[in-house]
C-alpha atoms as a PDB file:
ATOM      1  CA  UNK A   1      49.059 -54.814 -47.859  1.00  0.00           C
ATOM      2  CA  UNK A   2      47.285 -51.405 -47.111  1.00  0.00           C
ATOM      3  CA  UNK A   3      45.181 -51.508 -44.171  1.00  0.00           C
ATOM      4  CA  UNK A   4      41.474 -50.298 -44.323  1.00  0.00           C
ATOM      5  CA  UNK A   5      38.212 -49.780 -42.517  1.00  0.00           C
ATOM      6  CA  UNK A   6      37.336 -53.628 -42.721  1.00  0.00           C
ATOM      7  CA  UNK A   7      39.421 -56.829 -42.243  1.00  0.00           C
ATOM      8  CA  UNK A   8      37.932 -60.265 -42.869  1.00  0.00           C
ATOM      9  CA  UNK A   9      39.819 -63.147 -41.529  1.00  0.00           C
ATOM     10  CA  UNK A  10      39.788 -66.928 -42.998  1.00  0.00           C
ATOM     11  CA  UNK A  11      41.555 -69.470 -40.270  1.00  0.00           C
ATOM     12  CA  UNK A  12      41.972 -72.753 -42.368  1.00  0.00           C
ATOM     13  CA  UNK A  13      42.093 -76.081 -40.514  1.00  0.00           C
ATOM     14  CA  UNK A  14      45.001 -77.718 -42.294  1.00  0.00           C
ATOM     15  CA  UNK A  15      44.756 -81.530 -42.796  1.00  0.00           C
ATOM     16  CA  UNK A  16      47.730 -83.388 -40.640  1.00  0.00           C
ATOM     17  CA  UNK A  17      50.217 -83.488 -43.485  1.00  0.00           C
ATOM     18  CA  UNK A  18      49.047 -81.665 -45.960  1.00  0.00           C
ATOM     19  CA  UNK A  19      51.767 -79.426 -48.529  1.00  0.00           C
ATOM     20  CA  UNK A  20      52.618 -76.257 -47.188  1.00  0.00           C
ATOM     21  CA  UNK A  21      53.923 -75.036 -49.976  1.00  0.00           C
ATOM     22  CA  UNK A  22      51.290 -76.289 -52.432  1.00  0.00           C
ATOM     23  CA  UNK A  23      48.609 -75.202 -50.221  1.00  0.00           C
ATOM     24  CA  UNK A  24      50.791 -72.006 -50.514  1.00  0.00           C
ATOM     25  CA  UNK A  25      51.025 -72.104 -54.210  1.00  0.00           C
ATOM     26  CA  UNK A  26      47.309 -72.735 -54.650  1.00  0.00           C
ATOM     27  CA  UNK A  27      46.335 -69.424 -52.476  1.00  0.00           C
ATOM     28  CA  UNK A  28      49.191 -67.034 -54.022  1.00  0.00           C
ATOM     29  CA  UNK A  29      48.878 -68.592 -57.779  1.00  0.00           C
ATOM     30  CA  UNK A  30      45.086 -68.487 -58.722  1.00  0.00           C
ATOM     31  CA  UNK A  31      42.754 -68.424 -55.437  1.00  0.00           C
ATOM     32  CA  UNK A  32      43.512 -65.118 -54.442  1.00  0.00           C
ATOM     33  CA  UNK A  33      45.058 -63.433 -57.537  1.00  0.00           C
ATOM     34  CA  UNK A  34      41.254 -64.122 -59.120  1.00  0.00           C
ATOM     35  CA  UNK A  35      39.783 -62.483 -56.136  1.00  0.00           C
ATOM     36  CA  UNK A  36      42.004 -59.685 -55.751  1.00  0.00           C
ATOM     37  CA  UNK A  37      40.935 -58.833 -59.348  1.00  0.00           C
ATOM     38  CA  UNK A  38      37.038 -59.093 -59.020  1.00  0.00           C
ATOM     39  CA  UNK A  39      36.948 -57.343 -56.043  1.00  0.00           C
ATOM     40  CA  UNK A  40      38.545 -53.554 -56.304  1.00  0.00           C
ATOM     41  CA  UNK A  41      39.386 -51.630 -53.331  1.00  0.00           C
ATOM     42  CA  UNK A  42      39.410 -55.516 -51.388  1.00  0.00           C
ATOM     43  CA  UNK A  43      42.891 -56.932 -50.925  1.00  0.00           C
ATOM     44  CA  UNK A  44      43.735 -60.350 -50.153  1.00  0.00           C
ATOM     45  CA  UNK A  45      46.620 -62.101 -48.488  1.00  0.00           C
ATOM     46  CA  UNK A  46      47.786 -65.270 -47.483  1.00  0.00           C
ATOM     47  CA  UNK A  47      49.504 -64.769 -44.195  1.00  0.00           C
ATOM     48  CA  UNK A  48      51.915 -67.005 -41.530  1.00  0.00           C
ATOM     49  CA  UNK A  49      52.369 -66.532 -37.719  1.00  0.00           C
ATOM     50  CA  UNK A  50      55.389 -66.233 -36.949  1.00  0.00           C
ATOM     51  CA  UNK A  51      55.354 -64.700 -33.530  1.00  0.00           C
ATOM     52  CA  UNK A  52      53.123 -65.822 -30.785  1.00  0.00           C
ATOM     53  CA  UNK A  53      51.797 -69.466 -30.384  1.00  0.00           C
ATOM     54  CA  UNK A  54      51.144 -72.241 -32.726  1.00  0.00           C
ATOM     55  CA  UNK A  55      53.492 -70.453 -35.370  1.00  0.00           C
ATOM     56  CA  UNK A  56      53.205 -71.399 -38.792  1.00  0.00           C
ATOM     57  CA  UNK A  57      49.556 -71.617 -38.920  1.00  0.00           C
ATOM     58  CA  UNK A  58      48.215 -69.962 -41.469  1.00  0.00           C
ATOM     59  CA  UNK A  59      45.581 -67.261 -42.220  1.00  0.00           C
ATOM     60  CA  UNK A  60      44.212 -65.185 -45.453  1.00  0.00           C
ATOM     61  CA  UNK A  61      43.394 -61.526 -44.670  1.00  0.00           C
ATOM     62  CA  UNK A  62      40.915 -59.745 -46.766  1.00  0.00           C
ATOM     63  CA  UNK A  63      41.036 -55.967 -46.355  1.00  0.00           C
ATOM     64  CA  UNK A  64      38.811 -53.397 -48.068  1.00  0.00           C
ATOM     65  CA  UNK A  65      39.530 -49.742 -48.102  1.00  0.00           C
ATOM     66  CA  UNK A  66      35.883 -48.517 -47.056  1.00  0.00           C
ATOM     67  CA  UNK A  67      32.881 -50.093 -44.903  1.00  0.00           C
ATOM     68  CA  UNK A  68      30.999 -48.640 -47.684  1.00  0.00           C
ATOM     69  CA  UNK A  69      32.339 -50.722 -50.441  1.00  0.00           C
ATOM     70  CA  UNK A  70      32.425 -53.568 -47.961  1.00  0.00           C
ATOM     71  CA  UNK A  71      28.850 -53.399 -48.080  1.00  0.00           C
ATOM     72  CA  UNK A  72      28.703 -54.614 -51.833  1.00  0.00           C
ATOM     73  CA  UNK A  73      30.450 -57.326 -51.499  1.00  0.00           C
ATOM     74  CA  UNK A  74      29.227 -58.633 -47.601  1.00  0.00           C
ATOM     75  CA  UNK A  75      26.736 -61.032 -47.355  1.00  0.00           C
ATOM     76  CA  UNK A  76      23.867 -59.796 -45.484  1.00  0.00           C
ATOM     77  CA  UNK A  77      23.979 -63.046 -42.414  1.00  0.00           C
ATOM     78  CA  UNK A  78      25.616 -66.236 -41.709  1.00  0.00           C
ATOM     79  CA  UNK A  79      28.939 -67.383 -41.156  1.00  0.00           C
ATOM     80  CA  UNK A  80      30.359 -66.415 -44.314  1.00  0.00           C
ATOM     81  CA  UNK A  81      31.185 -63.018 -44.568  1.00  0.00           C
ATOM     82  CA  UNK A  82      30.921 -62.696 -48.736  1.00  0.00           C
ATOM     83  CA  UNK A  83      27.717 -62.461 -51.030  1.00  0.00           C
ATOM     84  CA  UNK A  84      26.590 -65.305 -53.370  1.00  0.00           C
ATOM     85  CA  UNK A  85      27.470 -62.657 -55.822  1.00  0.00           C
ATOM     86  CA  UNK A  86      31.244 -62.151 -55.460  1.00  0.00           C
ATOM     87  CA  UNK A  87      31.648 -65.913 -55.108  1.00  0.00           C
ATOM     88  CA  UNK A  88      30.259 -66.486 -58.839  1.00  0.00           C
ATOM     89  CA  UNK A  89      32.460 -63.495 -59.900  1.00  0.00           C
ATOM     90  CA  UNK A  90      35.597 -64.471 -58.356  1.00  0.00           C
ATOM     91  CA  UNK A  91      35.227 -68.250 -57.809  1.00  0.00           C
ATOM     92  CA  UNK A  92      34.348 -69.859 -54.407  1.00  0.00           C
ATOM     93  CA  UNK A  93      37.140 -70.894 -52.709  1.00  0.00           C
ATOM     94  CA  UNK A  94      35.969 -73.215 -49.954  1.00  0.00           C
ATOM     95  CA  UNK A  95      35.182 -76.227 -52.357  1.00  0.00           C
ATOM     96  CA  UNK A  96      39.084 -75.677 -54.085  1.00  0.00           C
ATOM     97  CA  UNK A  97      40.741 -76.198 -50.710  1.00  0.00           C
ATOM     98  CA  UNK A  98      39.026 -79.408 -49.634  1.00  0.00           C
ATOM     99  CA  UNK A  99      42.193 -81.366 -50.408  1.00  0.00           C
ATOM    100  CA  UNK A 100      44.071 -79.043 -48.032  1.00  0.00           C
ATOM    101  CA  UNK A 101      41.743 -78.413 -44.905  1.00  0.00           C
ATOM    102  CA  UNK A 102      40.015 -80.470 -42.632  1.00  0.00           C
ATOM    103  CA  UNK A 103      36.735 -78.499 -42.260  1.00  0.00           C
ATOM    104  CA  UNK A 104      34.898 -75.451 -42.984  1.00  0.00           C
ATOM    105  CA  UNK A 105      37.493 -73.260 -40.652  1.00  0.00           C
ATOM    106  CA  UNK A 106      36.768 -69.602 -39.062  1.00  0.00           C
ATOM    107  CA  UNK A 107      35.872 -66.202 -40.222  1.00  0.00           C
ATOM    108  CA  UNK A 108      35.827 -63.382 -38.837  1.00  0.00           C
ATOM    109  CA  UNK A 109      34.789 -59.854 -39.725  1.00  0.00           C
ATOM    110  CA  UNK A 110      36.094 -57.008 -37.692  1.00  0.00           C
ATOM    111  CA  UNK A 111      35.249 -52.991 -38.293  1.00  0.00           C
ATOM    112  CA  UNK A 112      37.528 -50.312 -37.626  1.00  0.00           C
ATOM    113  CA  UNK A 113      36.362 -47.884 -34.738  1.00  0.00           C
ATOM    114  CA  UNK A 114      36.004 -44.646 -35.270  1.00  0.00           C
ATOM    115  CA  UNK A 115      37.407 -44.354 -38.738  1.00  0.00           C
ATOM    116  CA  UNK A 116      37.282 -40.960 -39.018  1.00  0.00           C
ATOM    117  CA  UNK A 117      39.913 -39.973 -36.069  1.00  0.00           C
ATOM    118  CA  UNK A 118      42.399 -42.418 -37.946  1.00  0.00           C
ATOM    119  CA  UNK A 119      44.564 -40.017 -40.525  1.00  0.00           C
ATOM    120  CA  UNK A 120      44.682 -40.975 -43.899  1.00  0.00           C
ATOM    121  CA  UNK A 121      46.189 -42.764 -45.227  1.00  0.00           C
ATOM    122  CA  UNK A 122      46.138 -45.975 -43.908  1.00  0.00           C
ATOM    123  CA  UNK A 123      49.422 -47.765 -43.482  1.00  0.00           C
ATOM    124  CA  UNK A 124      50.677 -50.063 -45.520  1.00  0.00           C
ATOM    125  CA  UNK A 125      51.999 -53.236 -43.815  1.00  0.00           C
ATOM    126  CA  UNK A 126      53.509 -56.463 -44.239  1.00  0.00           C
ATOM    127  CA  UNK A 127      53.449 -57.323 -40.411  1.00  0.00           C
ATOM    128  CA  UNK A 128      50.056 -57.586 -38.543  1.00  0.00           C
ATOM    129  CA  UNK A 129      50.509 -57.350 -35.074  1.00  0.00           C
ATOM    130  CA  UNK A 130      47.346 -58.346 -33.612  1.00  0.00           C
ATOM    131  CA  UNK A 131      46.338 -58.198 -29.789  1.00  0.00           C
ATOM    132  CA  UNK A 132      43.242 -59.053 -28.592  1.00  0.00           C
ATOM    133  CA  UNK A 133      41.059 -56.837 -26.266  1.00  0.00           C
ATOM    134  CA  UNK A 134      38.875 -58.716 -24.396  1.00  0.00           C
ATOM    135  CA  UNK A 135      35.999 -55.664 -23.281  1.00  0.00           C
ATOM    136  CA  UNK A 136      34.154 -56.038 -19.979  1.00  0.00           C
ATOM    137  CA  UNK A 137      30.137 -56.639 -21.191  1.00  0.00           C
ATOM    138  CA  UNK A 138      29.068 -53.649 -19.091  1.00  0.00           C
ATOM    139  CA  UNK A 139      31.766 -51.409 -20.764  1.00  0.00           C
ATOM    140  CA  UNK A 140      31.593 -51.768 -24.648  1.00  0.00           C
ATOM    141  CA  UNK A 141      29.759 -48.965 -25.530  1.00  0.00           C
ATOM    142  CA  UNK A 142      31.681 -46.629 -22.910  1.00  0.00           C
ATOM    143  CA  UNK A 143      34.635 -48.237 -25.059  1.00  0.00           C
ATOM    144  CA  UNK A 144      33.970 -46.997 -28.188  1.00  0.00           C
ATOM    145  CA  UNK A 145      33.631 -43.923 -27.192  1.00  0.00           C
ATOM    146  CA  UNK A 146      36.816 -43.521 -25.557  1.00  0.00           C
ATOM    147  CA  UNK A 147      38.120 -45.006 -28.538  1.00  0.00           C
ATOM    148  CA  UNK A 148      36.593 -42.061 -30.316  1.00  0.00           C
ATOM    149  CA  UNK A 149      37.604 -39.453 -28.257  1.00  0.00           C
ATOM    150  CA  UNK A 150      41.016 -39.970 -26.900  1.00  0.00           C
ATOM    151  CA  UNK A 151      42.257 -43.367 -27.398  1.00  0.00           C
ATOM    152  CA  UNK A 152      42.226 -43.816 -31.452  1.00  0.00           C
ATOM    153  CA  UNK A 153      43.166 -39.956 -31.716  1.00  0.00           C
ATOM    154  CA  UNK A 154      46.613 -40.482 -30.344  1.00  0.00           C
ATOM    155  CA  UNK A 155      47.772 -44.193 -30.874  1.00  0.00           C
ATOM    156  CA  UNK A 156      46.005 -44.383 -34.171  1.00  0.00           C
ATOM    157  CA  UNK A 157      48.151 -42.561 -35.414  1.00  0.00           C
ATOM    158  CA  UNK A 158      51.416 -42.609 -32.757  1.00  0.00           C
ATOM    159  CA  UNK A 159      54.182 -42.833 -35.574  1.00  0.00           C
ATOM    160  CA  UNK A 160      54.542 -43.226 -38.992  1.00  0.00           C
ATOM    161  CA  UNK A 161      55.987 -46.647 -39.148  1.00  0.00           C
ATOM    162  CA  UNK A 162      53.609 -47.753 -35.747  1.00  0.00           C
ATOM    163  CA  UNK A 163      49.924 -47.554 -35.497  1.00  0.00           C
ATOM    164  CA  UNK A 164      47.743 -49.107 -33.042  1.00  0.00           C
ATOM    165  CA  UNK A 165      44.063 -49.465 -35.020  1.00  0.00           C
ATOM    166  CA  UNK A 166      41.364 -51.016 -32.717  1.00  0.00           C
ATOM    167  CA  UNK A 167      39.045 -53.050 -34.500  1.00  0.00           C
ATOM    168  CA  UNK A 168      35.297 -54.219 -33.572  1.00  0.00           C
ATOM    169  CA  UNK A 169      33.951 -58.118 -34.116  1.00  0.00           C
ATOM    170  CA  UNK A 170      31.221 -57.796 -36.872  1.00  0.00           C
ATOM    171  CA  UNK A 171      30.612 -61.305 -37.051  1.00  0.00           C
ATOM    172  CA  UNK A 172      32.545 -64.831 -35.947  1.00  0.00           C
ATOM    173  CA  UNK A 173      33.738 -63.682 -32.460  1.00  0.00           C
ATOM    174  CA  UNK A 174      31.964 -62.611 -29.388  1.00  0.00           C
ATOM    175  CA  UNK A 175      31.009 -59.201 -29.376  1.00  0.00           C
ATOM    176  CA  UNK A 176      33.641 -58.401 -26.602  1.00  0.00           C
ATOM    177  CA  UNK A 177      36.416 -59.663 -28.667  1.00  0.00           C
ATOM    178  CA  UNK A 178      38.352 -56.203 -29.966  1.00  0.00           C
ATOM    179  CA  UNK A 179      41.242 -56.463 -31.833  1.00  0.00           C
ATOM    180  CA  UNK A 180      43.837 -54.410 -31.187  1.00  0.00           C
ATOM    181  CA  UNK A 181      46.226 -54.101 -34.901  1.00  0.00           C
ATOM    182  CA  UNK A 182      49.770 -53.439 -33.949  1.00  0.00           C
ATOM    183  CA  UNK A 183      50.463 -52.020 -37.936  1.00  0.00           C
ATOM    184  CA  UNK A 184      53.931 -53.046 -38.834  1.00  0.00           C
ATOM    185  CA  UNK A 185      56.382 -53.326 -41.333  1.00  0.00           C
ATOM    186  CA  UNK A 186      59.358 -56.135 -40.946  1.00  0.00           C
ATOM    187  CA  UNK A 187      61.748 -53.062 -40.749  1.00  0.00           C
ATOM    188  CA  UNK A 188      59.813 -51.114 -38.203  1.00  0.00           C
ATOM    189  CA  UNK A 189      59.095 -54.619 -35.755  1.00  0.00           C
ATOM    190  CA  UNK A 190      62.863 -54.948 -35.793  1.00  0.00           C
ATOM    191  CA  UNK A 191      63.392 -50.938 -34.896  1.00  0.00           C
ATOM    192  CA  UNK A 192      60.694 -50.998 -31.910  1.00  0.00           C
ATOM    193  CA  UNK A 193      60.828 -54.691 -30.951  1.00  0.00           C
ATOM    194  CA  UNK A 194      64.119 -56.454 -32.129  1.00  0.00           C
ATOM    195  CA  UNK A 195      64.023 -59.960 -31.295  1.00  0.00           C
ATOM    196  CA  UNK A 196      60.950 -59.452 -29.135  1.00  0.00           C
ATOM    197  CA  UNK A 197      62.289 -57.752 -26.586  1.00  0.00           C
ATOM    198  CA  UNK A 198      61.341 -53.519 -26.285  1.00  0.00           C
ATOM    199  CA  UNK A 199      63.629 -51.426 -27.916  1.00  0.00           C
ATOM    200  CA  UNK A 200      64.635 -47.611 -26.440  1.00  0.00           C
ATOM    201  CA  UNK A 201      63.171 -46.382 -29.389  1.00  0.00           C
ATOM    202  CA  UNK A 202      60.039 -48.067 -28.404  1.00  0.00           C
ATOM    203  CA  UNK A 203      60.055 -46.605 -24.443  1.00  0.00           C
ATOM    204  CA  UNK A 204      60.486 -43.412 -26.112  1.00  0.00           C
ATOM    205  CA  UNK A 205      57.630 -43.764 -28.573  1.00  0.00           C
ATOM    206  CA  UNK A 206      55.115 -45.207 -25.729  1.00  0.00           C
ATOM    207  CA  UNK A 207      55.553 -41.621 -23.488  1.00  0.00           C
ATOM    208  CA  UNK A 208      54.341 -40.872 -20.297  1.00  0.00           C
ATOM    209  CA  UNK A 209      51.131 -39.279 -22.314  1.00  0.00           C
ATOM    210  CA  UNK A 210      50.386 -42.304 -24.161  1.00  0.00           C
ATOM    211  CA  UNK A 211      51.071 -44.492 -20.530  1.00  0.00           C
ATOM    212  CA  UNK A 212      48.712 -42.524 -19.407  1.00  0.00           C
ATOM    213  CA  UNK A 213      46.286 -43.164 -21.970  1.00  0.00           C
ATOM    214  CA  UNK A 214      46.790 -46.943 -21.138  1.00  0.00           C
ATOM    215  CA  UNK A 215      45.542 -46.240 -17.437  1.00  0.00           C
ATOM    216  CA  UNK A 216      42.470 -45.057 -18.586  1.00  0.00           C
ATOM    217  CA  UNK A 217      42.273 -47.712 -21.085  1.00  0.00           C
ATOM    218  CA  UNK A 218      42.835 -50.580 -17.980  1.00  0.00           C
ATOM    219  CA  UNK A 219      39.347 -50.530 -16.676  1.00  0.00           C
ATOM    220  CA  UNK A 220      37.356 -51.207 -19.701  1.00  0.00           C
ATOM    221  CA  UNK A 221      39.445 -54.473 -20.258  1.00  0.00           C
ATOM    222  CA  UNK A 222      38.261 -58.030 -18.798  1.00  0.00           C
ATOM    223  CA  UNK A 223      41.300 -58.408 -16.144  1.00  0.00           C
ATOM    224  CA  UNK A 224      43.927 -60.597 -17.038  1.00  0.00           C
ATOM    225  CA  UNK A 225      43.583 -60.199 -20.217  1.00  0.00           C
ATOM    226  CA  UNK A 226      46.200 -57.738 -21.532  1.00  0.00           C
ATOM    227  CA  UNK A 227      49.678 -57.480 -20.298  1.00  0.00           C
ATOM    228  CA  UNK A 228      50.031 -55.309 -17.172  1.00  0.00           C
ATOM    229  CA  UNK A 229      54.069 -55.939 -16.802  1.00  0.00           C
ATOM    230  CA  UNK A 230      55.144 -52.389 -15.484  1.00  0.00           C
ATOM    231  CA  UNK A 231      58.604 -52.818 -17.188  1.00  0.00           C
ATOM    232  CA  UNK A 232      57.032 -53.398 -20.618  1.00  0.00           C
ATOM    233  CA  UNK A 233      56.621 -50.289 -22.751  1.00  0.00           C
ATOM    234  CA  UNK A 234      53.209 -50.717 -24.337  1.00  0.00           C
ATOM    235  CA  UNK A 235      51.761 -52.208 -21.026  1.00  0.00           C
ATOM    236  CA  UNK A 236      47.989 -52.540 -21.307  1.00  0.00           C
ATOM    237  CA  UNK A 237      48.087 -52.066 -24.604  1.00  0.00           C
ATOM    238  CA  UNK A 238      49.531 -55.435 -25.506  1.00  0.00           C
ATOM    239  CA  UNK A 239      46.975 -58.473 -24.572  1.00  0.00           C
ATOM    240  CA  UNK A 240      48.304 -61.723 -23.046  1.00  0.00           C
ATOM    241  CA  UNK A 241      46.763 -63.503 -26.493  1.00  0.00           C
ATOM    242  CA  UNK A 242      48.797 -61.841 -29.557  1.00  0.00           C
ATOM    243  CA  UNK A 243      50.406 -63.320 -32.265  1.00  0.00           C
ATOM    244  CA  UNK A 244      52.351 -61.868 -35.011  1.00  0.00           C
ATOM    245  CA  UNK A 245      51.793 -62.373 -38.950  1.00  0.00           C
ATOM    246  CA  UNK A 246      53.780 -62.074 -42.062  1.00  0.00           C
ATOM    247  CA  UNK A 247      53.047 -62.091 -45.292  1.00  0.00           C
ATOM    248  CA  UNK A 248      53.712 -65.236 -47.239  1.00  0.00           C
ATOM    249  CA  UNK A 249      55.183 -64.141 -50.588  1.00  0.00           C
END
């Protein structure tokens, strides 16, 4: 799954019971194959936690290359982030998962800051590593700045096979409520964090540059939010709420 300047997220509410591996099936087999053909430049994939709490819950990721071509296919309020339009075109999903879920679930929309210090292209992943960055109110706007000027600049693009891409809540979350994308592949989660514990690779990647970075980074945060542990290499940057997401094949 190739990352991009929008991610849409769809948190089902599974029925006590219900079929994995039907509800699975139903996703991989026509729900999203259908929209992954209506909508080009949008990807979407059903993916698992597998790291972090309550793993095995489920999630479907919808990623679009642009905000521009985003636009076309957003709908312009409400809870649910997709036009009237696309759902005719590629078939509205909520009504073919009642026999699955339990109620409407959550979406949420999140933008990519400052898109244009991120280098192209955008990775392609089949891990998301996401981290939540809970912004003091009084410091948002401050934020994205220093996301713009010296934050996204450096981890945005810290190593080929490791990205940290901050991400802003459009709509569904608070406004506070950044995600931080840890971009992954299964190989490179196993190089920098094998069996969840830091690897030296890792400690070498996060340098005393980019520890600095995370200093500067502290005071926008709400306190106890991310992960201050001294000993851990990507202090600061990784939150207290995390969880870790494969893609279910």
């Amino acid at each position: 799954m190739r990352l991009g300047q929008v991610m849409v997220f769809y948190i089902p509410e599974l029925q006590k019971g219900a079929d994995a591996k039907a509800f699975e099936a139903h996703l991989n087999g026509h729900i999203l194959p259908a929209w992954n053909k209506a909508t080009p430049g949008m990807i979407g994939r059903l993916v698992r936690k597998d790291r972090g709490n309550k793993q095995g819950q489920y999630m479907v990721v919808w990623t679009t290359d642009t905000l521009a071509r985003h636009k076309e296919y957003a709908s312009p309020s409400g809870d649910f982030p997709f036009s009237t339009a696309i759902t005719a075109k590629a078939g509205d999903f909520r009504p073919m998962l009642t026999s699955f879920v339990s109620g409407p679930g959550k979406f949420v929309e999140y933008h990519l800051v400052a898109p244009e210090t991120v280098k192209a292209p955008m990775p392609e992943v089949d891990v998301l590593g996401l981290h939540y960055a809970r912004v003091r109110p009084d410091r948002r706007e401050a934020f994205d700045k220093f996301l713009a000027d010296k934050l996204h600049p450096v981890v945005g693009n810290l190593r080929p096979d490791l990205r940290l891409l901050y991400y802003r809540p459009i709509r569904g979350e608070e406004p506070g409520a950044y995600v931080t994308n840890f971009a992954l592949t299964s190989g490179s989660r196993d190089k920098y964090w094998p069996k969840g514990a830091d690897s030296d690779v890792l400690r070498e990647t996060f340098s005393p540059a980019v520890k600095a970075l995370a200093e500067e980074l502290r005071p926008y945060l709400v306190e106890g939010a991310y992960n201050g542990t001294p000993t851990l290499a990507a202090a600061v940057y990784e939150a207290k709420e995390w969880a870790d997401w494969v893609i279910v094949p």
